[in-house]
PDB file of N, CA and C in Angstrom:
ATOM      1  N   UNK A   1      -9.526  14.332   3.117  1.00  0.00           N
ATOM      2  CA  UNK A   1      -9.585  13.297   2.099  1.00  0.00           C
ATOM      3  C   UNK A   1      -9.949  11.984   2.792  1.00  0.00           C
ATOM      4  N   UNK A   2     -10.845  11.285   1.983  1.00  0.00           N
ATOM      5  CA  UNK A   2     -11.160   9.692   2.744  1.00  0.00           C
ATOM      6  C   UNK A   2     -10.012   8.825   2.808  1.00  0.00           C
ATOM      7  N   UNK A   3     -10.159   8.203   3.440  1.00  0.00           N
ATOM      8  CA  UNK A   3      -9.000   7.099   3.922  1.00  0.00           C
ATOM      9  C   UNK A   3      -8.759   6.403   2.133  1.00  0.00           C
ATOM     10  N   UNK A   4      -9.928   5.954   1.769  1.00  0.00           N
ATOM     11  CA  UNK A   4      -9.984   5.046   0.559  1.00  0.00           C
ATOM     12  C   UNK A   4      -8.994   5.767  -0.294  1.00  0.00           C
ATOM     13  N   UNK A   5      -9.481   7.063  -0.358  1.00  0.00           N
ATOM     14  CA  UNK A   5      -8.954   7.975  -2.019  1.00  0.00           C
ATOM     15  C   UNK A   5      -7.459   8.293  -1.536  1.00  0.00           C
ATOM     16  N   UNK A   6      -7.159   8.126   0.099  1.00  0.00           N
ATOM     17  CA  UNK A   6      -5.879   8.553   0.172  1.00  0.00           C
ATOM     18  C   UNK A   6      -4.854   7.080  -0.022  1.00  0.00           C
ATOM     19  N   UNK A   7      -5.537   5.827   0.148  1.00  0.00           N
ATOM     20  CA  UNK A   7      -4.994   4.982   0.206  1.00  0.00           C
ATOM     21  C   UNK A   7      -4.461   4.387  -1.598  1.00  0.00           C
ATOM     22  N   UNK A   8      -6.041   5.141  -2.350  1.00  0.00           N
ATOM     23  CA  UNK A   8      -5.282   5.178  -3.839  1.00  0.00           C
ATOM     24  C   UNK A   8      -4.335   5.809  -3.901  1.00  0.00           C
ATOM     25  N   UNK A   9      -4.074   6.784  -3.341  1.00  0.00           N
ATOM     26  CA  UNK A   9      -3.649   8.193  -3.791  1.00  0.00           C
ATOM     27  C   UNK A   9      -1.480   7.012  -3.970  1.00  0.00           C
ATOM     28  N   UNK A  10      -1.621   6.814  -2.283  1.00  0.00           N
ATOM     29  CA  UNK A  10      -0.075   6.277  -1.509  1.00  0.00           C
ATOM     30  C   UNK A  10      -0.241   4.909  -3.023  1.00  0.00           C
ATOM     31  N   UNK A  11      -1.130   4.373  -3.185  1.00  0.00           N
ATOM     32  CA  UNK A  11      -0.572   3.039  -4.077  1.00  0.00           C
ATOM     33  C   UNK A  11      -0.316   3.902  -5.734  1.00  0.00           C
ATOM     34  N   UNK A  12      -0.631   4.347  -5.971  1.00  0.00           N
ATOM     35  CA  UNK A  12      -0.447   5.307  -7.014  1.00  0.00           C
ATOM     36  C   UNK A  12       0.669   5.972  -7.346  1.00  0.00           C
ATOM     37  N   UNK A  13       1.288   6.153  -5.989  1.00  0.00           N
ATOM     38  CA  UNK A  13       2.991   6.294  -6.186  1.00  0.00           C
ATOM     39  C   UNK A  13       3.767   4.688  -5.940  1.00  0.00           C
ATOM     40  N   UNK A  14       3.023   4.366  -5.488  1.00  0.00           N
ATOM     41  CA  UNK A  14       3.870   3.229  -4.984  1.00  0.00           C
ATOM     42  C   UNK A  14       4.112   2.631  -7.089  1.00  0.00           C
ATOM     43  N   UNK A  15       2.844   2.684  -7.244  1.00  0.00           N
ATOM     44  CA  UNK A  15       2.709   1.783  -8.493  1.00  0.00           C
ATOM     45  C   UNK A  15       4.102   3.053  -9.701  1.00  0.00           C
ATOM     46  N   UNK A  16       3.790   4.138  -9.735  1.00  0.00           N
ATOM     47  CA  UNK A  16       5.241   4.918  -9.966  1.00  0.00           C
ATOM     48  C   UNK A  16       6.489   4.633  -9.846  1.00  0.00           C
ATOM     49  N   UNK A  17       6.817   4.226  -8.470  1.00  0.00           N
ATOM     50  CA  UNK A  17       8.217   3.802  -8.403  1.00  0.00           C
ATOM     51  C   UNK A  17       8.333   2.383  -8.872  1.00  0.00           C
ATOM     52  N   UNK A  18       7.573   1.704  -8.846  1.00  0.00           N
ATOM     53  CA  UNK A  18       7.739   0.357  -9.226  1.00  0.00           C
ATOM     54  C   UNK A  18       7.567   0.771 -11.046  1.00  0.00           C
ATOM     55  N   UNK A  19       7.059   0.904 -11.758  1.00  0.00           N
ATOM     56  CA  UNK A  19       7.491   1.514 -13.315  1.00  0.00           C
ATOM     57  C   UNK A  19       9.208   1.905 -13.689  1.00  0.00           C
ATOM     58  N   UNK A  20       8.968   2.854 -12.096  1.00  0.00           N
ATOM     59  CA  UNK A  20      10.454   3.548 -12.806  1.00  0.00           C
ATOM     60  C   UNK A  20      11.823   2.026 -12.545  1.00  0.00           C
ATOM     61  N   UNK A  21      11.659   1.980 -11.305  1.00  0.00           N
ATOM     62  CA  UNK A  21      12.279   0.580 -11.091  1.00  0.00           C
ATOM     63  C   UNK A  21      12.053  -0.196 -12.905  1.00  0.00           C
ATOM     64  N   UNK A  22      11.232  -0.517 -13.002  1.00  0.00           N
ATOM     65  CA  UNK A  22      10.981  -1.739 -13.643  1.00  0.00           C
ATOM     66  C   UNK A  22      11.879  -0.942 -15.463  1.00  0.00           C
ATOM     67  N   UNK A  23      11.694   0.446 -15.257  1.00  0.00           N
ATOM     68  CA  UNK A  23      12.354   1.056 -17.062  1.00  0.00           C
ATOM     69  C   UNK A  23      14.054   1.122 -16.522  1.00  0.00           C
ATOM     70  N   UNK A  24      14.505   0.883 -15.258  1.00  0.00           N
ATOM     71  CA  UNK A  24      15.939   1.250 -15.109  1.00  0.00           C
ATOM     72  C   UNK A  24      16.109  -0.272 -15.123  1.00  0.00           C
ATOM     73  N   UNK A  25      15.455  -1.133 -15.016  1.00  0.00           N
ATOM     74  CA  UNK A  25      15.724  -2.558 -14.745  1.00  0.00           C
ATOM     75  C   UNK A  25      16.017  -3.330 -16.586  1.00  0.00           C
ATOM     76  N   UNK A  26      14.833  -2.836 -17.323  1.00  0.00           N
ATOM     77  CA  UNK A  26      15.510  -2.802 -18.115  1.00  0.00           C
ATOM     78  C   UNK A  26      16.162  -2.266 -19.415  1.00  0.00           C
ATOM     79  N   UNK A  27      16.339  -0.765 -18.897  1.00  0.00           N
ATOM     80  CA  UNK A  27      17.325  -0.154 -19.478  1.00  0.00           C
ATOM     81  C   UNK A  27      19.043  -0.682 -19.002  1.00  0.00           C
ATOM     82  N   UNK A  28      18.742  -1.437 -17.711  1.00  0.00           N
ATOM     83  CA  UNK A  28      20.045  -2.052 -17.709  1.00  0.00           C
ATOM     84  C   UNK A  28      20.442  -3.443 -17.770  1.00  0.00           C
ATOM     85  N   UNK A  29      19.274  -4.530 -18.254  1.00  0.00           N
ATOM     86  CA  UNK A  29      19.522  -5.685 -18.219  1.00  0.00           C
ATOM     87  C   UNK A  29      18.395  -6.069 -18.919  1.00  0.00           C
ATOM     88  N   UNK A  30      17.621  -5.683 -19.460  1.00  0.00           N
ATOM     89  CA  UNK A  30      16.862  -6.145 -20.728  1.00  0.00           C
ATOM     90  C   UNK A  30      15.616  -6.521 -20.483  1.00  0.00           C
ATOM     91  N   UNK A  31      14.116  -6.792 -21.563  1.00  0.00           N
ATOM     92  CA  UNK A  31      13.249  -7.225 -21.147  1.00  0.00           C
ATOM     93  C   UNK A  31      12.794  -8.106 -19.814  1.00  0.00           C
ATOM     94  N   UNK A  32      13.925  -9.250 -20.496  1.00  0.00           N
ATOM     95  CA  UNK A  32      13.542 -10.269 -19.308  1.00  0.00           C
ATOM     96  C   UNK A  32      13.950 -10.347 -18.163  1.00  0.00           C
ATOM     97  N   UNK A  33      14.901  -9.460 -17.806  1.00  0.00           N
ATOM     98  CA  UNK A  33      14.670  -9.253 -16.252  1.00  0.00           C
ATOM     99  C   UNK A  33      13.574  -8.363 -15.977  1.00  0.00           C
ATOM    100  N   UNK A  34      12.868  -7.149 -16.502  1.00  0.00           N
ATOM    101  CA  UNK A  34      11.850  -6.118 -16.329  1.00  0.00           C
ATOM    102  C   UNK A  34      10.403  -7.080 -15.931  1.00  0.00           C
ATOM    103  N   UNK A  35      10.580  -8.014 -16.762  1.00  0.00           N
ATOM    104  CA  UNK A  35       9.559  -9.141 -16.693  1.00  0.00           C
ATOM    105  C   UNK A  35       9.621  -9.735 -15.287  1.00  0.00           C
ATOM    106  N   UNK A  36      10.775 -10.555 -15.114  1.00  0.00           N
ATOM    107  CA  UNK A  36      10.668 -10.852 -13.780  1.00  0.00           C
ATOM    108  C   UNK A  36      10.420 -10.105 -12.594  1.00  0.00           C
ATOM    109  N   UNK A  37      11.181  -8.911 -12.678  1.00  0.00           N
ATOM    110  CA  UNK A  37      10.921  -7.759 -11.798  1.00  0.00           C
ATOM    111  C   UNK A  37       9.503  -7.425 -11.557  1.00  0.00           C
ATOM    112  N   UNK A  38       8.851  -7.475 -12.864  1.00  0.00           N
ATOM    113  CA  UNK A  38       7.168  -6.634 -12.496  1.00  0.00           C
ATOM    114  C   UNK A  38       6.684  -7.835 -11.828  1.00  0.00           C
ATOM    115  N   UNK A  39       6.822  -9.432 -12.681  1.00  0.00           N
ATOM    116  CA  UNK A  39       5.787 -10.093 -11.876  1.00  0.00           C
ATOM    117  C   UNK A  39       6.139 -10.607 -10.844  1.00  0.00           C
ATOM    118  N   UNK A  40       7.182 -10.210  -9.674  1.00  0.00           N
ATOM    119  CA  UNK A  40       7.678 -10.392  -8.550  1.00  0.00           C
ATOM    120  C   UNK A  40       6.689  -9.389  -7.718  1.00  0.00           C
ATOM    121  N   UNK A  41       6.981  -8.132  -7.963  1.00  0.00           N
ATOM    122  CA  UNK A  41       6.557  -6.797  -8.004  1.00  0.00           C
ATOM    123  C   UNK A  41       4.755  -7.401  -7.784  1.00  0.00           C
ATOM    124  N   UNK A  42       4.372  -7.880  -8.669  1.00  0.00           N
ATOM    125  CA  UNK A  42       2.056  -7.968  -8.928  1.00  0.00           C
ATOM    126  C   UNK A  42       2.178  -9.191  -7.840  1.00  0.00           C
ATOM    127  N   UNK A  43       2.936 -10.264  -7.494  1.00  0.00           N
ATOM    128  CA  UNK A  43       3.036 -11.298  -6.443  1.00  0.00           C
ATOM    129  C   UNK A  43       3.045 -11.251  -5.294  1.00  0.00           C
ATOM    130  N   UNK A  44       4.419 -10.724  -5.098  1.00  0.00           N
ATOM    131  CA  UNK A  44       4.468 -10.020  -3.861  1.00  0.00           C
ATOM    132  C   UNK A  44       3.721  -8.922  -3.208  1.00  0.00           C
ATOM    133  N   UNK A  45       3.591  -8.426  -3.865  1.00  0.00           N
ATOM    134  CA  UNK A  45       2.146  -6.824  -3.624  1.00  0.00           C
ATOM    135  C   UNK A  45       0.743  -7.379  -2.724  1.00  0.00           C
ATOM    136  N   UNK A  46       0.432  -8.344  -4.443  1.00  0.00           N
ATOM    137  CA  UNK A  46      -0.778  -8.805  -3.775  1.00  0.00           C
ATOM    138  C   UNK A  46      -1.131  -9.111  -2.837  1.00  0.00           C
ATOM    139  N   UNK A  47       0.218 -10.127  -2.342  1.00  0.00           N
ATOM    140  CA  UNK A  47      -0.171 -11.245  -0.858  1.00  0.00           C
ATOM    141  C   UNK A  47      -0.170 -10.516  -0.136  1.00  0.00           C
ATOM    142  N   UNK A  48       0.500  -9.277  -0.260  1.00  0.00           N
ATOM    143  CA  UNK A  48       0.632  -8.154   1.186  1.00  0.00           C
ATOM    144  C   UNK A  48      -0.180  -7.723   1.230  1.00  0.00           C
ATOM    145  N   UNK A  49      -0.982  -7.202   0.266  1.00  0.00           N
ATOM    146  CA  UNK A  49      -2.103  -6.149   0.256  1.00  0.00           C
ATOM    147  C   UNK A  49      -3.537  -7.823   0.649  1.00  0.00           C
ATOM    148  N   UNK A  50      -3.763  -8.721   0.546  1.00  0.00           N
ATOM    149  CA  UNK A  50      -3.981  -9.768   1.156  1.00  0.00           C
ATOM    150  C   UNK A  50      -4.272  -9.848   2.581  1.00  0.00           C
ATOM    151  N   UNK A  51      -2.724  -9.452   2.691  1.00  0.00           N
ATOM    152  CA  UNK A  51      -2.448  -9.773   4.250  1.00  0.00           C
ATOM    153  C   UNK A  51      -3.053  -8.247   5.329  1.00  0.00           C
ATOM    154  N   UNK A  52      -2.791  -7.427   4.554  1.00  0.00           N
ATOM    155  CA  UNK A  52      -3.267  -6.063   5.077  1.00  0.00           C
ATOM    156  C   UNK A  52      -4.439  -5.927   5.225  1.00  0.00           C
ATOM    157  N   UNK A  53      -5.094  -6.042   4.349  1.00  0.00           N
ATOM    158  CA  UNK A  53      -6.589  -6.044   4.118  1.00  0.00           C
ATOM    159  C   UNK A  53      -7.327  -7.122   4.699  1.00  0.00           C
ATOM    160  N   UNK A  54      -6.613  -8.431   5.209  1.00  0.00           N
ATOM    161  CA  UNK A  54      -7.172  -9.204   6.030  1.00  0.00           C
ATOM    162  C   UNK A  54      -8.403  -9.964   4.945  1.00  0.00           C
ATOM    163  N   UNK A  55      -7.761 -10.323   3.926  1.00  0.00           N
ATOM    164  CA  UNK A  55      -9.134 -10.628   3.044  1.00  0.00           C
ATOM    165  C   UNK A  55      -8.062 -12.044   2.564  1.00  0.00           C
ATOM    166  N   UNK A  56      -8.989 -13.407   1.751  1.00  0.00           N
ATOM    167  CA  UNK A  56      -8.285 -14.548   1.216  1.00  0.00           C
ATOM    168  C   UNK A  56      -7.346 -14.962   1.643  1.00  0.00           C
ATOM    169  N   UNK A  57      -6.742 -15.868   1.165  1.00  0.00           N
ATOM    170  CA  UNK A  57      -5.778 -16.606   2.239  1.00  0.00           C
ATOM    171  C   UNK A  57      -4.061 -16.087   1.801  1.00  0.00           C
ATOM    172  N   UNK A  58      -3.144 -15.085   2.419  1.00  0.00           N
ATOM    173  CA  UNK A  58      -1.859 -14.820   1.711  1.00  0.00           C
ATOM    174  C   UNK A  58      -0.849 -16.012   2.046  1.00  0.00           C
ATOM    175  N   UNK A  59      -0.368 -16.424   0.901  1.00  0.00           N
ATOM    176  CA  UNK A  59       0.859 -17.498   1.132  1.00  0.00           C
ATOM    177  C   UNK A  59       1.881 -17.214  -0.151  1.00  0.00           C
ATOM    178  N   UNK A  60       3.154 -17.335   0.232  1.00  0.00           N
ATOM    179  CA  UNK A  60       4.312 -17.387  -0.089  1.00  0.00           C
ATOM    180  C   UNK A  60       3.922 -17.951  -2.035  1.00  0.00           C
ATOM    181  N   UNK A  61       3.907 -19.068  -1.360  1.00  0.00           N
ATOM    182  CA  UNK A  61       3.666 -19.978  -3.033  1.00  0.00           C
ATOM    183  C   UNK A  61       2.394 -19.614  -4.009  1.00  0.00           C
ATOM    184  N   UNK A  62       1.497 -18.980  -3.360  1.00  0.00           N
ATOM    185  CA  UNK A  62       0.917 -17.782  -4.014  1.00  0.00           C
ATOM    186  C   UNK A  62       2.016 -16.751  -5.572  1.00  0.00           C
ATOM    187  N   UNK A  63       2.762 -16.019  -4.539  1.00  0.00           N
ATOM    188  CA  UNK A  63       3.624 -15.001  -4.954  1.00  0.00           C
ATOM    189  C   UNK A  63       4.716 -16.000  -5.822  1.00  0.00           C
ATOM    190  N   UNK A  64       5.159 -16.962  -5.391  1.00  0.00           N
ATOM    191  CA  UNK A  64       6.198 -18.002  -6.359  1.00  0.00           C
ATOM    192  C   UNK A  64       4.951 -18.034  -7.638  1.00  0.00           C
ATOM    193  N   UNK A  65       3.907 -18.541  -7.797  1.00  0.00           N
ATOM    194  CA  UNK A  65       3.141 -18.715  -9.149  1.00  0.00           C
ATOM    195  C   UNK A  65       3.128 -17.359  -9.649  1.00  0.00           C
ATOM    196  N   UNK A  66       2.394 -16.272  -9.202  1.00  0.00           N
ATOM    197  CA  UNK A  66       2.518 -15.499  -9.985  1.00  0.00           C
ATOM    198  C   UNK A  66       3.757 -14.433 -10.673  1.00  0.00           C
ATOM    199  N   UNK A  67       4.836 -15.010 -10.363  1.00  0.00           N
ATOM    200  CA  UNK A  67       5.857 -14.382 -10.294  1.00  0.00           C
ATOM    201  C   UNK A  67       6.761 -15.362 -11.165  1.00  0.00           C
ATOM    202  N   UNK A  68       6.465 -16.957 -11.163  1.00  0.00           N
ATOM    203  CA  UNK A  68       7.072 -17.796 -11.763  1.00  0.00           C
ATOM    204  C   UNK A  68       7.288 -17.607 -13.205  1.00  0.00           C
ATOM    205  N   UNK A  69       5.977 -17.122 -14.336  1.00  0.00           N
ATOM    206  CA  UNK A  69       6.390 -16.860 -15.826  1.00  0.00           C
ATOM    207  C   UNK A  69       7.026 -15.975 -16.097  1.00  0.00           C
ATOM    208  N   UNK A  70       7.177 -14.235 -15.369  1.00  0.00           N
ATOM    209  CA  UNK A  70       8.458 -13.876 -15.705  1.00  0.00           C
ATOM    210  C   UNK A  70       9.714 -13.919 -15.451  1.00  0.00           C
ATOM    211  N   UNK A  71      10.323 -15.132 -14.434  1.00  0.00           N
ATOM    212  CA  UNK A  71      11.714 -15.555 -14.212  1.00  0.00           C
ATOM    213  C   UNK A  71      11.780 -16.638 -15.515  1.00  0.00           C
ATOM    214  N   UNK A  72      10.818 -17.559 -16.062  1.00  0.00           N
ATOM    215  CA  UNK A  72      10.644 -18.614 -16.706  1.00  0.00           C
ATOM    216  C   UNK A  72      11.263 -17.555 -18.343  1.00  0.00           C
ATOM    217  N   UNK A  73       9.992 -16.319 -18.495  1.00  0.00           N
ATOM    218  CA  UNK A  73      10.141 -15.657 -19.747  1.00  0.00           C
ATOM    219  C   UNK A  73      11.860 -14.971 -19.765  1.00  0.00           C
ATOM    220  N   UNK A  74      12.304 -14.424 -18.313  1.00  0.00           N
ATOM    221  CA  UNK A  74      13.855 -14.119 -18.694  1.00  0.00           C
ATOM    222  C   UNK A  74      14.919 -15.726 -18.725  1.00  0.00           C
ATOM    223  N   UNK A  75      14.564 -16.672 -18.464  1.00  0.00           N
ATOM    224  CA  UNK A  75      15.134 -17.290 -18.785  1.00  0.00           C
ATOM    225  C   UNK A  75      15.073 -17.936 -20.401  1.00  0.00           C
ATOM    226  N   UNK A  76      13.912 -17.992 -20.828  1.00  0.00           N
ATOM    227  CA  UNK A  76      14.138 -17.940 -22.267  1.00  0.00           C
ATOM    228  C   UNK A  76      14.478 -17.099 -23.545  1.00  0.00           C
ATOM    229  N   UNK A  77      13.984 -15.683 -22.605  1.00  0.00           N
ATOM    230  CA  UNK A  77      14.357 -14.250 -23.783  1.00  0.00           C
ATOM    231  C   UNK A  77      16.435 -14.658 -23.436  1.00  0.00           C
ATOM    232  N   UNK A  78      16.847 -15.115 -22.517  1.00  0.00           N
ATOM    233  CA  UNK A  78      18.463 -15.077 -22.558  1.00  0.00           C
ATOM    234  C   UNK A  78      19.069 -16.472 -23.126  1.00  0.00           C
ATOM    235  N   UNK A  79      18.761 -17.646 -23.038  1.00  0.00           N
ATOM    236  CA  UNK A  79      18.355 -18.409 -24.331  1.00  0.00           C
ATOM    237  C   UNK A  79      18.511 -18.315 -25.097  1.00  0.00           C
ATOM    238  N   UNK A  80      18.055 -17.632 -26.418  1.00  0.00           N
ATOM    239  CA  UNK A  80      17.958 -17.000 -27.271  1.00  0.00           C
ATOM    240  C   UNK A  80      19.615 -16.598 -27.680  1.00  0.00           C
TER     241      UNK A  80
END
């Protein structure tokens, strides 16, 4: 198998456990933490996969923005 199709293959589970994570997250604490969880989860990923791939510039405050509207959205779905 090529490196490429095997490297889908490993993010393909990876992206699996992060689902299941994200339905126990909130089957036990509700949308808006699931929210925060995933877009921690697409933030953090990225900059790594960034940093791995040696491509654009990875920084921290990167991963704080994209990760910032679902801590913002569980703080208002609990609000409520």
């Amino acid at each position: 198998m090529r490196q490429d199709k095997l490297l889908h293959l490993v993010f393909g589970f990876i992206a699996i456990a992060c689902a299941m994570v994200a339905l126990v997250i909130y089957g036990a604490f509700g949308l808006g933490a699931c929210l925060a969880y995933t877009t921690t989860v697409v933030g953090v990923g990225y900059e790594v996969q960034q940093m791995v791939r040696k491509e654009g510039q990875p920084d921290a405050w990167d991963a704080i923005a994209t990760a910032a509207p679902g801590w913002a959205a569980w703080a208002i779905l609990a609000a409520l």
